[in-house]
PDB file of N, CA and C in Angstrom:
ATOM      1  N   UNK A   1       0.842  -1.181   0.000  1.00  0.00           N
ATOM      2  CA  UNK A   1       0.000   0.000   0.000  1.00  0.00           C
ATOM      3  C   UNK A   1       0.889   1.248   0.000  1.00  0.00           C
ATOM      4  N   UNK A   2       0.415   2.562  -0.808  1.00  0.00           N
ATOM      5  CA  UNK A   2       1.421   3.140  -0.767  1.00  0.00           C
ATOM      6  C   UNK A   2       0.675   4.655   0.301  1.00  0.00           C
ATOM      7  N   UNK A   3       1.359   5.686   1.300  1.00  0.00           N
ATOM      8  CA  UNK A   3       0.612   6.306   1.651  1.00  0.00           C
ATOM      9  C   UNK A   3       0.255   7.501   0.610  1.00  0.00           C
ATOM     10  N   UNK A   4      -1.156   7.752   1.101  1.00  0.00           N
ATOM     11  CA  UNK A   4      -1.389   9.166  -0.016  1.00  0.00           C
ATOM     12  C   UNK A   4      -2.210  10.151   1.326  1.00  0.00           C
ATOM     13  N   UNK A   5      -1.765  11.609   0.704  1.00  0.00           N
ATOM     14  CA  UNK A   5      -2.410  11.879   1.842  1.00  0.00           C
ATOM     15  C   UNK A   5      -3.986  12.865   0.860  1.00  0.00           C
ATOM     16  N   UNK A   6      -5.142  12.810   1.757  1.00  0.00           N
ATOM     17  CA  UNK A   6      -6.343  12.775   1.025  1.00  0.00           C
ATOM     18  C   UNK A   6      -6.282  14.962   1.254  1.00  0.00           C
ATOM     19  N   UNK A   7      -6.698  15.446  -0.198  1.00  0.00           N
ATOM     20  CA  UNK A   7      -6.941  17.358   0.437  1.00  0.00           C
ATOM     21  C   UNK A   7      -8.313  17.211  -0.010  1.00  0.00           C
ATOM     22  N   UNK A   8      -9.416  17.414   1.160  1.00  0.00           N
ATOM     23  CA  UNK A   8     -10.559  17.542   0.362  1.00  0.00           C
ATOM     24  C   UNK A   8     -11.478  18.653   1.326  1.00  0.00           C
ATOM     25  N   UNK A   9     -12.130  19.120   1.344  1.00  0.00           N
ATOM     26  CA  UNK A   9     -12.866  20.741   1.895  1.00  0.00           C
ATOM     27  C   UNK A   9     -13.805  20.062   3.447  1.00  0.00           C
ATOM     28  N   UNK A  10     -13.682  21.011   3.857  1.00  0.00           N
ATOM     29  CA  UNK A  10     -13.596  20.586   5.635  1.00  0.00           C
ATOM     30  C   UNK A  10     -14.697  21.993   6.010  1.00  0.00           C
ATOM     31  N   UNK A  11     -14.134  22.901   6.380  1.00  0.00           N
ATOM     32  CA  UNK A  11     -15.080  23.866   6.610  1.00  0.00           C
ATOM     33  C   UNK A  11     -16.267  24.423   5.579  1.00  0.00           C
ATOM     34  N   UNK A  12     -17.401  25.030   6.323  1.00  0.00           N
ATOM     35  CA  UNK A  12     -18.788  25.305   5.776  1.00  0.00           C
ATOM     36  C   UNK A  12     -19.217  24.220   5.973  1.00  0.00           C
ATOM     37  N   UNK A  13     -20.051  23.167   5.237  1.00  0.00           N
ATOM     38  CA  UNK A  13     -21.413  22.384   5.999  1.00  0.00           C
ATOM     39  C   UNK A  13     -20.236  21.282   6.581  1.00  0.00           C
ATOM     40  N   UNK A  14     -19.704  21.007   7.408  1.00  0.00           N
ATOM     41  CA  UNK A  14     -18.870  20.042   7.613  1.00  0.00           C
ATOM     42  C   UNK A  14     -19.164  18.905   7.903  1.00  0.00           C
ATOM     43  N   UNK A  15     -20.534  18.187   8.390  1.00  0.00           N
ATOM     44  CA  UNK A  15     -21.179  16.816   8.482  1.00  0.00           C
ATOM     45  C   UNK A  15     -21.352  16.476   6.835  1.00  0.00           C
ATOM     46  N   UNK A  16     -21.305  17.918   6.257  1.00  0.00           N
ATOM     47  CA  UNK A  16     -21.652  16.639   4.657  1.00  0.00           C
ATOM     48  C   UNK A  16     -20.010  16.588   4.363  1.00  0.00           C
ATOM     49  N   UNK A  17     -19.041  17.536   4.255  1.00  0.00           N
ATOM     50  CA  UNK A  17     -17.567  17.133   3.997  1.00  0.00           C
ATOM     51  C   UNK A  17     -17.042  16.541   4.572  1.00  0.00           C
ATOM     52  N   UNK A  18     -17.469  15.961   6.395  1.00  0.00           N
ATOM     53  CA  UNK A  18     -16.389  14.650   6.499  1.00  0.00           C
ATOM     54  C   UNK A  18     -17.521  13.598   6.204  1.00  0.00           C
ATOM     55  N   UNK A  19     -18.681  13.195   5.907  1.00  0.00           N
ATOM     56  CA  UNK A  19     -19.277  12.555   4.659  1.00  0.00           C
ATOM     57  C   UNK A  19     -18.436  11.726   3.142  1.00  0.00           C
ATOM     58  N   UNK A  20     -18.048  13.007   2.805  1.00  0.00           N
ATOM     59  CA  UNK A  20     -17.434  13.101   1.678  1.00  0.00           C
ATOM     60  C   UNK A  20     -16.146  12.387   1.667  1.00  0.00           C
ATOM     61  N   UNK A  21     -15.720  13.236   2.873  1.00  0.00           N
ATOM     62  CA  UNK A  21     -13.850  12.578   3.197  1.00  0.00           C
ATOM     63  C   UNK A  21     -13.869  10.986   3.680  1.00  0.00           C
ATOM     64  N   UNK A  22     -14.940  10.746   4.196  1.00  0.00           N
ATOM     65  CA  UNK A  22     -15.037   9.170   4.334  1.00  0.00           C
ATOM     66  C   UNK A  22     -14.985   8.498   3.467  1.00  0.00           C
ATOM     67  N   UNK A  23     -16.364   9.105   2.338  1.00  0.00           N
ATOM     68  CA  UNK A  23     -16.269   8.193   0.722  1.00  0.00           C
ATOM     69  C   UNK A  23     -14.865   8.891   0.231  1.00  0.00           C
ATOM     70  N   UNK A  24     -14.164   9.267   0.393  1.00  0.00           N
ATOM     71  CA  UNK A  24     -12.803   9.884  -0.487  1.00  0.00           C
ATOM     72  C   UNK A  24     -11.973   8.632   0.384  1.00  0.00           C
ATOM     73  N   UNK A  25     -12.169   8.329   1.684  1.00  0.00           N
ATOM     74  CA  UNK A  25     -10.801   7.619   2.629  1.00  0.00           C
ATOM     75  C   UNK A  25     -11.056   5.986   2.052  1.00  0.00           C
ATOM     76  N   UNK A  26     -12.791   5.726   1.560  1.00  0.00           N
ATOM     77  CA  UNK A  26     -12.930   4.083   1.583  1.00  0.00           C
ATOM     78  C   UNK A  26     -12.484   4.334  -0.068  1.00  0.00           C
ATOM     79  N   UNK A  27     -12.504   5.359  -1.011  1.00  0.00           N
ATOM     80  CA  UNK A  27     -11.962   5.336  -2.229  1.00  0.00           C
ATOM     81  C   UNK A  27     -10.652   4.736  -1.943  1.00  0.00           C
ATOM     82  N   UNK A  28      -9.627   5.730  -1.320  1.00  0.00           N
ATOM     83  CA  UNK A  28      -8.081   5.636  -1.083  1.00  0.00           C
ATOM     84  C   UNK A  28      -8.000   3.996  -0.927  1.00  0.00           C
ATOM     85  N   UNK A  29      -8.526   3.465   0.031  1.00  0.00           N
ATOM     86  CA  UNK A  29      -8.024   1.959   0.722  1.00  0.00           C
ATOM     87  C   UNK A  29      -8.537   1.146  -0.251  1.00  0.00           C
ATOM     88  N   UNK A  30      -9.843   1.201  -1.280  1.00  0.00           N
ATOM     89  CA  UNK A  30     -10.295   0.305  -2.992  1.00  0.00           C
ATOM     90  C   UNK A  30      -9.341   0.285  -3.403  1.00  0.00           C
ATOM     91  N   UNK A  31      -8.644   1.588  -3.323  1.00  0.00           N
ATOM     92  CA  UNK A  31      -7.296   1.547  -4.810  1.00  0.00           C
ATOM     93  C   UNK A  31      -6.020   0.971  -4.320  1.00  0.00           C
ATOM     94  N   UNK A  32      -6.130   0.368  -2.982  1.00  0.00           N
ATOM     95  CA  UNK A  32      -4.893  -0.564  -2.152  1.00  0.00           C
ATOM     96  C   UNK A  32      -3.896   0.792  -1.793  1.00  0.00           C
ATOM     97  N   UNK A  33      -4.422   2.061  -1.621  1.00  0.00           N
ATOM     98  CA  UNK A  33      -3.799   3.183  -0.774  1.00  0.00           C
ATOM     99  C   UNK A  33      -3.420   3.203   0.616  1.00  0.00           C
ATOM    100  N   UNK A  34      -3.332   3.770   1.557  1.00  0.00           N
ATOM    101  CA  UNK A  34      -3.267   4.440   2.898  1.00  0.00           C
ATOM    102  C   UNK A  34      -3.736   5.798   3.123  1.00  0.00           C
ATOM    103  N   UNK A  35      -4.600   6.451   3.117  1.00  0.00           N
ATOM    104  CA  UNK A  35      -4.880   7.391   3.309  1.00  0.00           C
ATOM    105  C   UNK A  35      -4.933   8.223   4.576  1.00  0.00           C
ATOM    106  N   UNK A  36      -4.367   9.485   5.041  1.00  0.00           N
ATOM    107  CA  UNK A  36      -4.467  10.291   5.847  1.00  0.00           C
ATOM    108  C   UNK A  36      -5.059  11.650   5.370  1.00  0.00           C
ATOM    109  N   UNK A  37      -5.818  11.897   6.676  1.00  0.00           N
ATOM    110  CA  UNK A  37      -6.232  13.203   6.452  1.00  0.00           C
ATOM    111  C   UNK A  37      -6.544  14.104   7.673  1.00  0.00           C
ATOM    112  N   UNK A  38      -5.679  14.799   7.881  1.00  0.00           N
ATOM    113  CA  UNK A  38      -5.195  15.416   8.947  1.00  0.00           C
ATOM    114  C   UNK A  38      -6.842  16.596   9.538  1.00  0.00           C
ATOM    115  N   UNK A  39      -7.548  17.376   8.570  1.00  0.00           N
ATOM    116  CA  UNK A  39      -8.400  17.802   8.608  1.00  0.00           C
ATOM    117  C   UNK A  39      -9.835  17.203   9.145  1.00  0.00           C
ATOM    118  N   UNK A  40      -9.601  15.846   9.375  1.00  0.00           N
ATOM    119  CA  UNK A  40     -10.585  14.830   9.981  1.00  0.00           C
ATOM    120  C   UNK A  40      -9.781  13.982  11.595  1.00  0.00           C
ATOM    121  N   UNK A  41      -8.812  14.562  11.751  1.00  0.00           N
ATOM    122  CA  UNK A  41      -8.474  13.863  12.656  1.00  0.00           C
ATOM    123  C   UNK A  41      -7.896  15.340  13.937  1.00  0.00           C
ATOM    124  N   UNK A  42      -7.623  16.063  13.390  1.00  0.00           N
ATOM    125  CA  UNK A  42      -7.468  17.219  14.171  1.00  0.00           C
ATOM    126  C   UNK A  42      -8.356  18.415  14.518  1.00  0.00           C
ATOM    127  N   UNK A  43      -9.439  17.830  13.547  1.00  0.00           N
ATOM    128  CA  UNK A  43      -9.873  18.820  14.495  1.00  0.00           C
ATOM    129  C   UNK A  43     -11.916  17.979  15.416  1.00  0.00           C
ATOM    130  N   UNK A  44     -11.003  16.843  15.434  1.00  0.00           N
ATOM    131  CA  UNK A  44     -11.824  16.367  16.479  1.00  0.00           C
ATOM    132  C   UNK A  44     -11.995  16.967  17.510  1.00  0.00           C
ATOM    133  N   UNK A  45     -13.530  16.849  18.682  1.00  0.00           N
ATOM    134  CA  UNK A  45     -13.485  17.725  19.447  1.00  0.00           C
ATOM    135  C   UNK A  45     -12.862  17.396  20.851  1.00  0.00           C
ATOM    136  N   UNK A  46     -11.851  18.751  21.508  1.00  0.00           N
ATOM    137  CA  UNK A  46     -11.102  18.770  22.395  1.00  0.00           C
ATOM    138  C   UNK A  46      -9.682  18.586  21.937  1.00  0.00           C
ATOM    139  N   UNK A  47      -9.517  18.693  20.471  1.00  0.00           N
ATOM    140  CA  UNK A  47      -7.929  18.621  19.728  1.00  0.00           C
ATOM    141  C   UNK A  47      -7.958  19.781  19.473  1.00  0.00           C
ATOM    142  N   UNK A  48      -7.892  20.283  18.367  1.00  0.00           N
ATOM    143  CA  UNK A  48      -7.855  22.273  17.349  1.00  0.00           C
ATOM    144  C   UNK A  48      -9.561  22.161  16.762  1.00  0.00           C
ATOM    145  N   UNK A  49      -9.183  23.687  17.048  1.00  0.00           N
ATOM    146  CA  UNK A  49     -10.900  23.995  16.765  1.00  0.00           C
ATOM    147  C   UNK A  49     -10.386  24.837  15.390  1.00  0.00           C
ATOM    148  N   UNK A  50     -11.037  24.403  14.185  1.00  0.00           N
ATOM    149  CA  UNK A  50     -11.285  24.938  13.067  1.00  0.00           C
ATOM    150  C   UNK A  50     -11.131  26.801  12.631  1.00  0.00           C
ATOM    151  N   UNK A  51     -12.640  26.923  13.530  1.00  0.00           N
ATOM    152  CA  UNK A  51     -12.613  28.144  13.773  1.00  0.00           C
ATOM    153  C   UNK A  51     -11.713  29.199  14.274  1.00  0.00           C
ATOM    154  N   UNK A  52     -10.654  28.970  15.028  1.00  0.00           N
ATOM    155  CA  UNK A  52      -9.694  29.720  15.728  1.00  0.00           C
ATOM    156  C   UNK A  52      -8.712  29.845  14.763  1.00  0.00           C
ATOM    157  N   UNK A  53      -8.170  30.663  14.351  1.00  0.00           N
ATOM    158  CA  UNK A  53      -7.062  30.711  13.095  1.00  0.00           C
ATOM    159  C   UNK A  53      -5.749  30.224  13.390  1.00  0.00           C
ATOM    160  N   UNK A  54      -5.308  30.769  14.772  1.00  0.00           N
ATOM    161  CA  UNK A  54      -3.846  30.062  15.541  1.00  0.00           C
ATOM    162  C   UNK A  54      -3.769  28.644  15.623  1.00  0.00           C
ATOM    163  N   UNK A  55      -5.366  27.972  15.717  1.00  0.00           N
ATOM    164  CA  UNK A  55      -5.213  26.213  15.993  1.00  0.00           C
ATOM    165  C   UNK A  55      -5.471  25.496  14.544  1.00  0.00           C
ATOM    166  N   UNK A  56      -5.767  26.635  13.588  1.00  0.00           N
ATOM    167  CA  UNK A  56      -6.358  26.131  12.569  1.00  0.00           C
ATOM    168  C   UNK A  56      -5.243  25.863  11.756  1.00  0.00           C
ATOM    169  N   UNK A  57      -4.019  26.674  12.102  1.00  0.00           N
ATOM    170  CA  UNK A  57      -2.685  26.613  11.306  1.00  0.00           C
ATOM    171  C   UNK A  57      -1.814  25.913  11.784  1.00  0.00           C
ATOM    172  N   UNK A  58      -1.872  25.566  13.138  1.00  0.00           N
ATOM    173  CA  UNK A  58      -1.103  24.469  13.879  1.00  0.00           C
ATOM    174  C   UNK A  58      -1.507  23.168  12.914  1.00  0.00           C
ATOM    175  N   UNK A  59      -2.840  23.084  13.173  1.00  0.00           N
ATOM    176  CA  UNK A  59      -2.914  21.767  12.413  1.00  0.00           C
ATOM    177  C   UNK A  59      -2.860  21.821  11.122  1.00  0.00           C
ATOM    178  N   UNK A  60      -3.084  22.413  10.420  1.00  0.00           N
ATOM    179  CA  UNK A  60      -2.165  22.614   8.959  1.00  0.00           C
ATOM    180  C   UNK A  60      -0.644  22.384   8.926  1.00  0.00           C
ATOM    181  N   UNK A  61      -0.058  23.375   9.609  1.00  0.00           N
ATOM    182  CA  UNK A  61       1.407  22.409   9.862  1.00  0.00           C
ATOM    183  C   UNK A  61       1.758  21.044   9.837  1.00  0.00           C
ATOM    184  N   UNK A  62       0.853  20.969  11.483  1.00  0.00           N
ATOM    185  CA  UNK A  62       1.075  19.819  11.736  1.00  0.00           C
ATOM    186  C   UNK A  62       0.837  18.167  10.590  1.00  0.00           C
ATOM    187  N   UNK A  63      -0.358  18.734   9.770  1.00  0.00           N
ATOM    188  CA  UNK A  63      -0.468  17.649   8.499  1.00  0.00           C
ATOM    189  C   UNK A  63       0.470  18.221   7.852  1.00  0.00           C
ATOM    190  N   UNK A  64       0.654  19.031   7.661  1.00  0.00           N
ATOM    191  CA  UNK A  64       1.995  19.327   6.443  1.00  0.00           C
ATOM    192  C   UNK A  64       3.497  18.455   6.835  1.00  0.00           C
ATOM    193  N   UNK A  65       3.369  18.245   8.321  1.00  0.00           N
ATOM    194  CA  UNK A  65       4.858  17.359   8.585  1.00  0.00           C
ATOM    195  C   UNK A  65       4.368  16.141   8.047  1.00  0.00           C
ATOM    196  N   UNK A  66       3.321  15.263   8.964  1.00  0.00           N
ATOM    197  CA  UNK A  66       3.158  14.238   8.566  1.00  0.00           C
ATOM    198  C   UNK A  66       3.093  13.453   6.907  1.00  0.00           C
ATOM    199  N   UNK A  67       2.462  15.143   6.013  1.00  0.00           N
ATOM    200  CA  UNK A  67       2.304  14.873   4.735  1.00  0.00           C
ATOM    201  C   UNK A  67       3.852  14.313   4.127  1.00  0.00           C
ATOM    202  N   UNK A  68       4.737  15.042   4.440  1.00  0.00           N
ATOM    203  CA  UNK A  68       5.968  14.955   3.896  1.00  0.00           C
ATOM    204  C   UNK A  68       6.379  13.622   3.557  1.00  0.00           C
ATOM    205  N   UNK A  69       5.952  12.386   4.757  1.00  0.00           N
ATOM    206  CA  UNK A  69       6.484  11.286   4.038  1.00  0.00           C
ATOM    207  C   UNK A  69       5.753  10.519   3.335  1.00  0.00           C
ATOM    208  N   UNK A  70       4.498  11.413   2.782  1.00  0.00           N
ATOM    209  CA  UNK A  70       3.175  10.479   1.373  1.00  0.00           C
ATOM    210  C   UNK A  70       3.772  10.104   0.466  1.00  0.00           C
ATOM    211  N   UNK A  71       3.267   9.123  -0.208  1.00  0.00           N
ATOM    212  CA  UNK A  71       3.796   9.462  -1.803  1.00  0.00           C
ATOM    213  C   UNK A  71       3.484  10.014  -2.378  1.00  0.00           C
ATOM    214  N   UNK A  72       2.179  10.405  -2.129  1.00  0.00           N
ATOM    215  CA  UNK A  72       1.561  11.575  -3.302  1.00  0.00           C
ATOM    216  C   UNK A  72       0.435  12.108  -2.589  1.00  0.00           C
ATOM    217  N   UNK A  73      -0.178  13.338  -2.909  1.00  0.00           N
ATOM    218  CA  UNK A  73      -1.067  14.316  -2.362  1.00  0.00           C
ATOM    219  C   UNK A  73      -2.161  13.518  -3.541  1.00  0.00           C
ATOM    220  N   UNK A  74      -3.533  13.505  -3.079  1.00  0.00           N
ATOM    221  CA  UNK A  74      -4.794  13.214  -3.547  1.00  0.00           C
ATOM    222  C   UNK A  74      -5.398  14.501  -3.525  1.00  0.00           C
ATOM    223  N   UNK A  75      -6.118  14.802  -4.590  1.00  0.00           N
ATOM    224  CA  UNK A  75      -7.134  15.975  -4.277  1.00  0.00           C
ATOM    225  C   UNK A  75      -8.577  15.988  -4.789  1.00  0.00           C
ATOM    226  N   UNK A  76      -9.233  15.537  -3.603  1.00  0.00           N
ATOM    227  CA  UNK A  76     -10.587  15.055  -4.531  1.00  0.00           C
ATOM    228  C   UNK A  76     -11.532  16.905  -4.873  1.00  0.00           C
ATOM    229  N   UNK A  77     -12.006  16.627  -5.895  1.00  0.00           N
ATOM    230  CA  UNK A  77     -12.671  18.399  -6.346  1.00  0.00           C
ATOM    231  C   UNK A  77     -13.793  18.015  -6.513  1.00  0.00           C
ATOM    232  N   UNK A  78     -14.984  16.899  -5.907  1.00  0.00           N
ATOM    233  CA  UNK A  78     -16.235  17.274  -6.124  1.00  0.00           C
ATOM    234  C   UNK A  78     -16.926  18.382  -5.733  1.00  0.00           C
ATOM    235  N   UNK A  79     -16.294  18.951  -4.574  1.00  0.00           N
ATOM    236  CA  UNK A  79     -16.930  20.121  -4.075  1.00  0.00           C
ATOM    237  C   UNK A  79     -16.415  21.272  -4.168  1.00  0.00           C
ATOM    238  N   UNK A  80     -15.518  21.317  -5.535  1.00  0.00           N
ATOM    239  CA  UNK A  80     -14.262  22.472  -5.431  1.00  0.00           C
ATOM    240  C   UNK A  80     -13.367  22.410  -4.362  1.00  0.00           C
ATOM    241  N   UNK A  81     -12.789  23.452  -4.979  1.00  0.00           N
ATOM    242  CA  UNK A  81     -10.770  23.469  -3.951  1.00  0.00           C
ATOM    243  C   UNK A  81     -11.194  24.600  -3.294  1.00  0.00           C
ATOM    244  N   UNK A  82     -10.734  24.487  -1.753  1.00  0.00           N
ATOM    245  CA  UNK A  82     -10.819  25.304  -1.234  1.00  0.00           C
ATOM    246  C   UNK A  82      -9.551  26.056  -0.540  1.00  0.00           C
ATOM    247  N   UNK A  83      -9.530  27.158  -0.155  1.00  0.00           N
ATOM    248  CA  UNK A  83      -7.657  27.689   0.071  1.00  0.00           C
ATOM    249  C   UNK A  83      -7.309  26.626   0.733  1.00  0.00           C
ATOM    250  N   UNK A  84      -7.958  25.827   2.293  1.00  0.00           N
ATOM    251  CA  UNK A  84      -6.707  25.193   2.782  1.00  0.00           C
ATOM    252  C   UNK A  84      -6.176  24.005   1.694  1.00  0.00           C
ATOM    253  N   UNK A  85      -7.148  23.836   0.724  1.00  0.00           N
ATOM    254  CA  UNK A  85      -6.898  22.192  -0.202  1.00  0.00           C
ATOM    255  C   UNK A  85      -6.256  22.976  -0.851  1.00  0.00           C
ATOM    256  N   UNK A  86      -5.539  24.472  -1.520  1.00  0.00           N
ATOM    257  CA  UNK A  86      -4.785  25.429  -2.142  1.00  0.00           C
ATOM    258  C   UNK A  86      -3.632  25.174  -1.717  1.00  0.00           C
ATOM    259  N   UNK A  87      -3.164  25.585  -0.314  1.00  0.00           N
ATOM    260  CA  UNK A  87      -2.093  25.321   0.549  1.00  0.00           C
ATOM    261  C   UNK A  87      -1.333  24.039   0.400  1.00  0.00           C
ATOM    262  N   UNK A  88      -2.581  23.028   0.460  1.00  0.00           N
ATOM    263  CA  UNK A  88      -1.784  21.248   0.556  1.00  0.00           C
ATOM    264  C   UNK A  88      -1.235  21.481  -0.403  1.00  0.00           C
ATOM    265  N   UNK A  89      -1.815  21.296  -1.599  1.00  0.00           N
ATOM    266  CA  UNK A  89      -1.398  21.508  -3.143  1.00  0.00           C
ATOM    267  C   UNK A  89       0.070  22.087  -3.460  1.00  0.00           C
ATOM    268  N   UNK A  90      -0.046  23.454  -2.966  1.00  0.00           N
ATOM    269  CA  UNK A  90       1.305  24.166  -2.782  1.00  0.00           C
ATOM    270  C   UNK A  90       2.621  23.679  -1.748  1.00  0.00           C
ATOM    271  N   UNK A  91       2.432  23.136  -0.779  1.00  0.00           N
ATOM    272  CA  UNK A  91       3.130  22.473  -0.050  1.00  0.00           C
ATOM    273  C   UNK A  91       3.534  21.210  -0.651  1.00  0.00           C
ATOM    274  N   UNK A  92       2.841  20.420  -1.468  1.00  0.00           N
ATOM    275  CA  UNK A  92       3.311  19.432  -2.116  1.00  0.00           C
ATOM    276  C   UNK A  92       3.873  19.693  -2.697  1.00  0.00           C
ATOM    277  N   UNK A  93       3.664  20.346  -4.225  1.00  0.00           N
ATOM    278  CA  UNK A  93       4.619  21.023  -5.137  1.00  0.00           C
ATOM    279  C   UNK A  93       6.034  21.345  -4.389  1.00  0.00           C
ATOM    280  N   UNK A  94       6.114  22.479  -3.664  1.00  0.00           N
ATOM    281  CA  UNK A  94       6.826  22.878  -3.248  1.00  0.00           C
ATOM    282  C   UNK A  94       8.234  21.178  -2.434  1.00  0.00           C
ATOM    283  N   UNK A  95       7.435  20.378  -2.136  1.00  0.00           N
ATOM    284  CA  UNK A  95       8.260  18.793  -1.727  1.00  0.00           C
ATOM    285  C   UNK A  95       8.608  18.063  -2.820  1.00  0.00           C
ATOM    286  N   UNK A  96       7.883  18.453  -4.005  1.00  0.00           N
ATOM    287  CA  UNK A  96       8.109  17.486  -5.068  1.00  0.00           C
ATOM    288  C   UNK A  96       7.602  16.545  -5.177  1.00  0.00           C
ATOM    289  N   UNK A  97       6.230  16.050  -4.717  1.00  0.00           N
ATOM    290  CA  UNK A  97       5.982  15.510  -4.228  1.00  0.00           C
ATOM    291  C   UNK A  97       3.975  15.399  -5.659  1.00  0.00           C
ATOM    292  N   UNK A  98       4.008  13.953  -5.828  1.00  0.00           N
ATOM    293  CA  UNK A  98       2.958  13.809  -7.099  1.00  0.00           C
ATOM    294  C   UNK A  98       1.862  14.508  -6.758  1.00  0.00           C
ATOM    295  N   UNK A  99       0.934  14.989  -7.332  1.00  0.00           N
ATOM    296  CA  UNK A  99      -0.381  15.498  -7.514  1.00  0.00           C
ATOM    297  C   UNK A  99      -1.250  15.086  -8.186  1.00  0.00           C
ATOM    298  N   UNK A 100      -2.452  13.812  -7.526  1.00  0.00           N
ATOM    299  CA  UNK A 100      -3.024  13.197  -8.289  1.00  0.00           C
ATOM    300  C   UNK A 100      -4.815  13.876  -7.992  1.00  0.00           C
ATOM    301  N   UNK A 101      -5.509  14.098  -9.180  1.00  0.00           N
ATOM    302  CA  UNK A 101      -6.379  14.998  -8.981  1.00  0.00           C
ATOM    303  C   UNK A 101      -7.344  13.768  -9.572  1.00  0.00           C
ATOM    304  N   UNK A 102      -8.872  13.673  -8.291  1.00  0.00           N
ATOM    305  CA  UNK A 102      -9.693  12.790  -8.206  1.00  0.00           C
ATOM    306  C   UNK A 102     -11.438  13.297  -8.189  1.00  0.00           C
ATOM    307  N   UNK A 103     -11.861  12.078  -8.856  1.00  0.00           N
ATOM    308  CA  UNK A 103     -13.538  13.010  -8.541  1.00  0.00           C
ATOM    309  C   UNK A 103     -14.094  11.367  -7.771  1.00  0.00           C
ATOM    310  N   UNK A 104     -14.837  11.047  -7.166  1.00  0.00           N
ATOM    311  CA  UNK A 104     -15.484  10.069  -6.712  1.00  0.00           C
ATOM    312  C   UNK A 104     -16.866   9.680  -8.120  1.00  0.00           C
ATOM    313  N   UNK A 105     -16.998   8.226  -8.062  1.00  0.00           N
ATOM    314  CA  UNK A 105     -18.146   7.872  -8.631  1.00  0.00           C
ATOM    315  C   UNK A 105     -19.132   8.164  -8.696  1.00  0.00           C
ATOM    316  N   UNK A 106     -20.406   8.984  -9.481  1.00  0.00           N
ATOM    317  CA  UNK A 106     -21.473   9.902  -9.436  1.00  0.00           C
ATOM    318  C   UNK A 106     -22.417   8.894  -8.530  1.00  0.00           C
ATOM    319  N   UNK A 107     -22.460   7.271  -8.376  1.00  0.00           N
ATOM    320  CA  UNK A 107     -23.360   6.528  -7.713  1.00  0.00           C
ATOM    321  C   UNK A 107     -22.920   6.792  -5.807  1.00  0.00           C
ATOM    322  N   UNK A 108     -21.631   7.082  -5.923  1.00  0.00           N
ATOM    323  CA  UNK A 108     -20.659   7.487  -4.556  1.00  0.00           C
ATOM    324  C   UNK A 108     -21.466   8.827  -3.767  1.00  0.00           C
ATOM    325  N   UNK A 109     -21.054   9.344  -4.766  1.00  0.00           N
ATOM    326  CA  UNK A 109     -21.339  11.095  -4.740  1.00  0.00           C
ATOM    327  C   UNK A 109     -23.035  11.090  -4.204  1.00  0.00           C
ATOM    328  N   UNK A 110     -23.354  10.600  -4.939  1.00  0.00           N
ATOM    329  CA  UNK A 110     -25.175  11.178  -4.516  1.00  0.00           C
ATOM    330  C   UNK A 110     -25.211  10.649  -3.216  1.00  0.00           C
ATOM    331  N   UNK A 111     -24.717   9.318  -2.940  1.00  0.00           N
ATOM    332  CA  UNK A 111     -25.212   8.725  -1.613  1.00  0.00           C
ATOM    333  C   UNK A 111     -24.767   9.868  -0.275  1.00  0.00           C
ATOM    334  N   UNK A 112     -23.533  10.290  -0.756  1.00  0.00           N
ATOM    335  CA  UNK A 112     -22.687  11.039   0.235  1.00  0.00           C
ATOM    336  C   UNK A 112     -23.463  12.214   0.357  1.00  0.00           C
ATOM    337  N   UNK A 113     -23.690  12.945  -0.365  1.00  0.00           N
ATOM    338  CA  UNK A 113     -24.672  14.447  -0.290  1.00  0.00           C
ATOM    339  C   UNK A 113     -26.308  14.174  -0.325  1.00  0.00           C
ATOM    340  N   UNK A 114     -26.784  12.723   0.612  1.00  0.00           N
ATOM    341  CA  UNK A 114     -27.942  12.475   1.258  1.00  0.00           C
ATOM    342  C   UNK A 114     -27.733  13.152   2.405  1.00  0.00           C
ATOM    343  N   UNK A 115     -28.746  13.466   3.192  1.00  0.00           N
ATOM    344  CA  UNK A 115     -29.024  13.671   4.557  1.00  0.00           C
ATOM    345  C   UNK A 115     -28.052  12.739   5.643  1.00  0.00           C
ATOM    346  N   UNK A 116     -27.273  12.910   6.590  1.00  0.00           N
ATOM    347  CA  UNK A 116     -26.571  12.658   7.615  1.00  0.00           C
ATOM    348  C   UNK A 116     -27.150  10.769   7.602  1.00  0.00           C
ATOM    349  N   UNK A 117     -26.176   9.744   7.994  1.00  0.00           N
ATOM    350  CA  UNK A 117     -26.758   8.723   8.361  1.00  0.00           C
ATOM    351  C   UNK A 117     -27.152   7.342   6.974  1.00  0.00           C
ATOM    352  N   UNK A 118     -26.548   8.345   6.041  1.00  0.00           N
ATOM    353  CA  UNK A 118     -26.623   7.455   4.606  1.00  0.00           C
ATOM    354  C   UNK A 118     -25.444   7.223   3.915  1.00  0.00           C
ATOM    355  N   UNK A 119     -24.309   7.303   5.185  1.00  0.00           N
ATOM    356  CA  UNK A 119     -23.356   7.080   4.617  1.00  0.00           C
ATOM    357  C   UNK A 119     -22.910   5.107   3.847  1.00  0.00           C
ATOM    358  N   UNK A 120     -22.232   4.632   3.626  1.00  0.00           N
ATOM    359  CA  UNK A 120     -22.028   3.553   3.244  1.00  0.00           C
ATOM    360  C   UNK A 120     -21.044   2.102   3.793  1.00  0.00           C
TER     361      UNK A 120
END
């Protein structure tokens, strides 16, 4: 398995984007990946709060270290790029590091942008 790390949009309705980042994480592990995604794991509650800009960049960092040893940055765009998925992007580049640009299956997609609880 090789690691990839997943950039996909986190803030604004965020129960449907970590939705999304789930069907993006069970994509990663179909394609015999590893997927991380720092934006689903940091800012669980009582870790960094989103909202606060000082904790919001810690954990951006902080995935930006861990990113370093991926093999390649994933960027899923069903819901458009958003600056922090801008940043990953640029931080990869900037490592040299592959840029593989992804959309999920339209049968994927609809299930995911159901109402809470229809996930898969």
């Amino acid at each position: 398995m090789i690691k990839v790390v997943i950039e996909s949009p986190f803030a604004g309705d965020v129960q449907r984007n970590l939705r999304y980042l789930r069907a993006c994480m069970r994509d990663c592990l179909l394609r015999g990946e590893t997927p991380y995604a720092s934006h689903a794991l940091y800012t669980q509650p009582g870790v960094l709060r989103d909202d606060v800009p000082e904790e919001r960049k810690l954990g951006m960092e902080a995935g930006f270290v861990w990113g370093a040893s991926a093999d390649k940055v994933v960027l899923y765009e069903d819901l458009g790029i958003t600056e922090g998925m801008r940043r990953g992007v640029l931080r990869a580049r900037e490592r040299g590091q592959v840029i593989e640009h992804r959309m999920l299956d339209a049968r994927v997609l609809y299930v995911v942008m159901q109402e809470p609880g229809n996930d898969y």
